[in-house]
C-alpha atoms as a PDB file:
ATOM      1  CA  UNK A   1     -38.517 -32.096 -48.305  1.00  0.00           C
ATOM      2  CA  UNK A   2     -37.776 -29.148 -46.243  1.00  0.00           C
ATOM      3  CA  UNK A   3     -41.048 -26.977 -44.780  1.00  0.00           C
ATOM      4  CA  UNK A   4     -39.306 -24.494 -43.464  1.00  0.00           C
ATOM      5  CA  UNK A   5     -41.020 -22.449 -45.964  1.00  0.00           C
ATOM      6  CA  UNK A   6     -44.523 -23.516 -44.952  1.00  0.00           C
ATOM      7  CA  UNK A   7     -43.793 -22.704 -40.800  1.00  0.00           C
ATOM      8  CA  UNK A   8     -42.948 -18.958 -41.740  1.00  0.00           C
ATOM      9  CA  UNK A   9     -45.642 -18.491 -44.056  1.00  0.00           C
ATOM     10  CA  UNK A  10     -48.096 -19.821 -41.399  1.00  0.00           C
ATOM     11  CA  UNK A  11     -46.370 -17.284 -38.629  1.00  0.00           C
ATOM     12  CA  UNK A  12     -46.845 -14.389 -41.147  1.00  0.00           C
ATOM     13  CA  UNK A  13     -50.298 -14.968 -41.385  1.00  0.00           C
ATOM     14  CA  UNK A  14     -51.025 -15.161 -37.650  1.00  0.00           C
ATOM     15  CA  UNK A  15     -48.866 -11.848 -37.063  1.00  0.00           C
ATOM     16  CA  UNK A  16     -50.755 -10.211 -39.886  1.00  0.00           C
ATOM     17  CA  UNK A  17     -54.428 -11.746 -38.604  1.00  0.00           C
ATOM     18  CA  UNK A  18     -52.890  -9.733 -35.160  1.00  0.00           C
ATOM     19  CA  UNK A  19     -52.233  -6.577 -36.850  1.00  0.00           C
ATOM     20  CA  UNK A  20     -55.067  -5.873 -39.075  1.00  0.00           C
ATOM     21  CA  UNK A  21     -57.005  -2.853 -38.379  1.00  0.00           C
ATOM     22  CA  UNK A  22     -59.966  -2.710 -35.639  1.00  0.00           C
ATOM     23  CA  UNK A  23     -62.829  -0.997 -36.115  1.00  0.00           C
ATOM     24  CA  UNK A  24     -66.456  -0.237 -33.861  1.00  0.00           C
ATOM     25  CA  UNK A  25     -69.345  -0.116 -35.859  1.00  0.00           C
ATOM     26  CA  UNK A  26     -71.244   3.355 -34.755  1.00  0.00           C
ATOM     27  CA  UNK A  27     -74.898   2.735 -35.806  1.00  0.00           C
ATOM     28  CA  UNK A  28     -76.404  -0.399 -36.700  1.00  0.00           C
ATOM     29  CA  UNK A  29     -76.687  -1.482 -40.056  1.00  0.00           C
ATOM     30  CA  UNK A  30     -79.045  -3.425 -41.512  1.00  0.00           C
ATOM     31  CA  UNK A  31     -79.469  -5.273 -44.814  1.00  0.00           C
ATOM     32  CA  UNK A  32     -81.494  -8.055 -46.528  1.00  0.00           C
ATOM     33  CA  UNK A  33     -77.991 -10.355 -45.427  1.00  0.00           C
ATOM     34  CA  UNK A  34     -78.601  -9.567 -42.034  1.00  0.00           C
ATOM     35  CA  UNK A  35     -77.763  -6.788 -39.221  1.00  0.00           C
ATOM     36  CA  UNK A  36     -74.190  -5.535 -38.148  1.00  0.00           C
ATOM     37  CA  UNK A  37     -75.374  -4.162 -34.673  1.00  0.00           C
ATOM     38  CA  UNK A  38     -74.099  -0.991 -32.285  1.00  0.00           C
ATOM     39  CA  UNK A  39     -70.870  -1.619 -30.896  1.00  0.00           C
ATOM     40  CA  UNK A  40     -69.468  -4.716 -33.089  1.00  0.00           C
ATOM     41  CA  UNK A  41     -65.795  -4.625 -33.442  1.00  0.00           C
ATOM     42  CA  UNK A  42     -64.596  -5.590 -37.046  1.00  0.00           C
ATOM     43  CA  UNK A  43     -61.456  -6.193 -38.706  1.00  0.00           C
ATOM     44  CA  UNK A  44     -60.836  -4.379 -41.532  1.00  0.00           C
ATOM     45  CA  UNK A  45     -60.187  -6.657 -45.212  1.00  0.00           C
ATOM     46  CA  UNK A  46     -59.434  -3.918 -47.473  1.00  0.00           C
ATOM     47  CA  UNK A  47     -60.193  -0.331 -48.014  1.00  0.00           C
ATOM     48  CA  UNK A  48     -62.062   0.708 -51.220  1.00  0.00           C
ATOM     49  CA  UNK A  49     -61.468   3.932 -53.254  1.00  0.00           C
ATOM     50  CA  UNK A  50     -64.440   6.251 -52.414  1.00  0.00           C
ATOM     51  CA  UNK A  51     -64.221   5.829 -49.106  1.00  0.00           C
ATOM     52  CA  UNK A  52     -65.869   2.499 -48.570  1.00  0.00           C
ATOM     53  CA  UNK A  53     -64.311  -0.326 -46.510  1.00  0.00           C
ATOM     54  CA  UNK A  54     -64.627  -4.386 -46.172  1.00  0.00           C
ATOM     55  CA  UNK A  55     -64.742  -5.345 -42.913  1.00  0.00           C
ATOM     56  CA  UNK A  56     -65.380  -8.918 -41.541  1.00  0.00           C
ATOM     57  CA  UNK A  57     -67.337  -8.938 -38.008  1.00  0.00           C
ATOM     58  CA  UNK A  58     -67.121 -11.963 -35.660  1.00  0.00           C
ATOM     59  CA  UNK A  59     -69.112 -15.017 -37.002  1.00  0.00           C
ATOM     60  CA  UNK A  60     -66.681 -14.155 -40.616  1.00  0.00           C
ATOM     61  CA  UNK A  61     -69.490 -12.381 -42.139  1.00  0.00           C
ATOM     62  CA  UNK A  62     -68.424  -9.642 -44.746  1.00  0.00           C
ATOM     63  CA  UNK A  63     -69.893  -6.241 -44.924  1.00  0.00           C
ATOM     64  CA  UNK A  64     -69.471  -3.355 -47.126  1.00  0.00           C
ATOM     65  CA  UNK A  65     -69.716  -0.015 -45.168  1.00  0.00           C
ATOM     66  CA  UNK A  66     -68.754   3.565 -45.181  1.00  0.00           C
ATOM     67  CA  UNK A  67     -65.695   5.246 -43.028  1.00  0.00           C
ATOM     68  CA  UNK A  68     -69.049   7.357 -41.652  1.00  0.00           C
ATOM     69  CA  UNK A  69     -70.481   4.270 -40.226  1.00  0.00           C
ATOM     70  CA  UNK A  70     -67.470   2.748 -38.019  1.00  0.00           C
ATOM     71  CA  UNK A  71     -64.791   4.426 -36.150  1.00  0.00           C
ATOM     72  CA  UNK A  72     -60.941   3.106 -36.017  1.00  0.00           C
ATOM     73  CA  UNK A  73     -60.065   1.878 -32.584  1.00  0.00           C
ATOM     74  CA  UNK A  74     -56.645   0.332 -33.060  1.00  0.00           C
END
C-alpha cells in the first residue's frame, strides 16, 4: 500500500500550522474558563461573521474574542 498520500497530507498540515495568522491579545480577558492575559500571542482558528474571531493561545485553549481585543502581528 502506497502512503505517499499520507506524507503530503502530514507536510500540508505543518506548512499550514506555520502560516496561520498571529495575533497579540491587547487587554486581558477574563472569563469563568479562565484568563487570556496582556501580551499572549494566539493563532487565529477561524474568523466569525460580526467581527468575532477563534483564536487558540498556547496551552490549546480556545477563546472567542473581538477584532477590538487583539491586534494582527503577522
Amino acid at each position: 500500500m502506497d502512503n505517499s498520500w499520507y506524507c503530503t497530507l502530514l507536510l500540508c498540515d505543518i506548512r499550514n500550522d506555520d502560516m496561520k495568522k498571529k495575533y497579540k491579545v491587547i487587554k486581558t480577558i477574563s472569563s469563568h474558563m479562565g484568563t487570556l492575559y496582556k501580551d499572549e500571542v494566539v493563532s487565529l482558528v477561524e474568523e466569525g461573521l460580526e467581527g468575532g474571531l477563534k483564536v487558540r493561545d498556547a496551552t490549546g485553549r480556545l477563546w472567542n474574542v473581538s477584532k477590538r481585543e487583539v491586534k494582527w502581528i503577522s
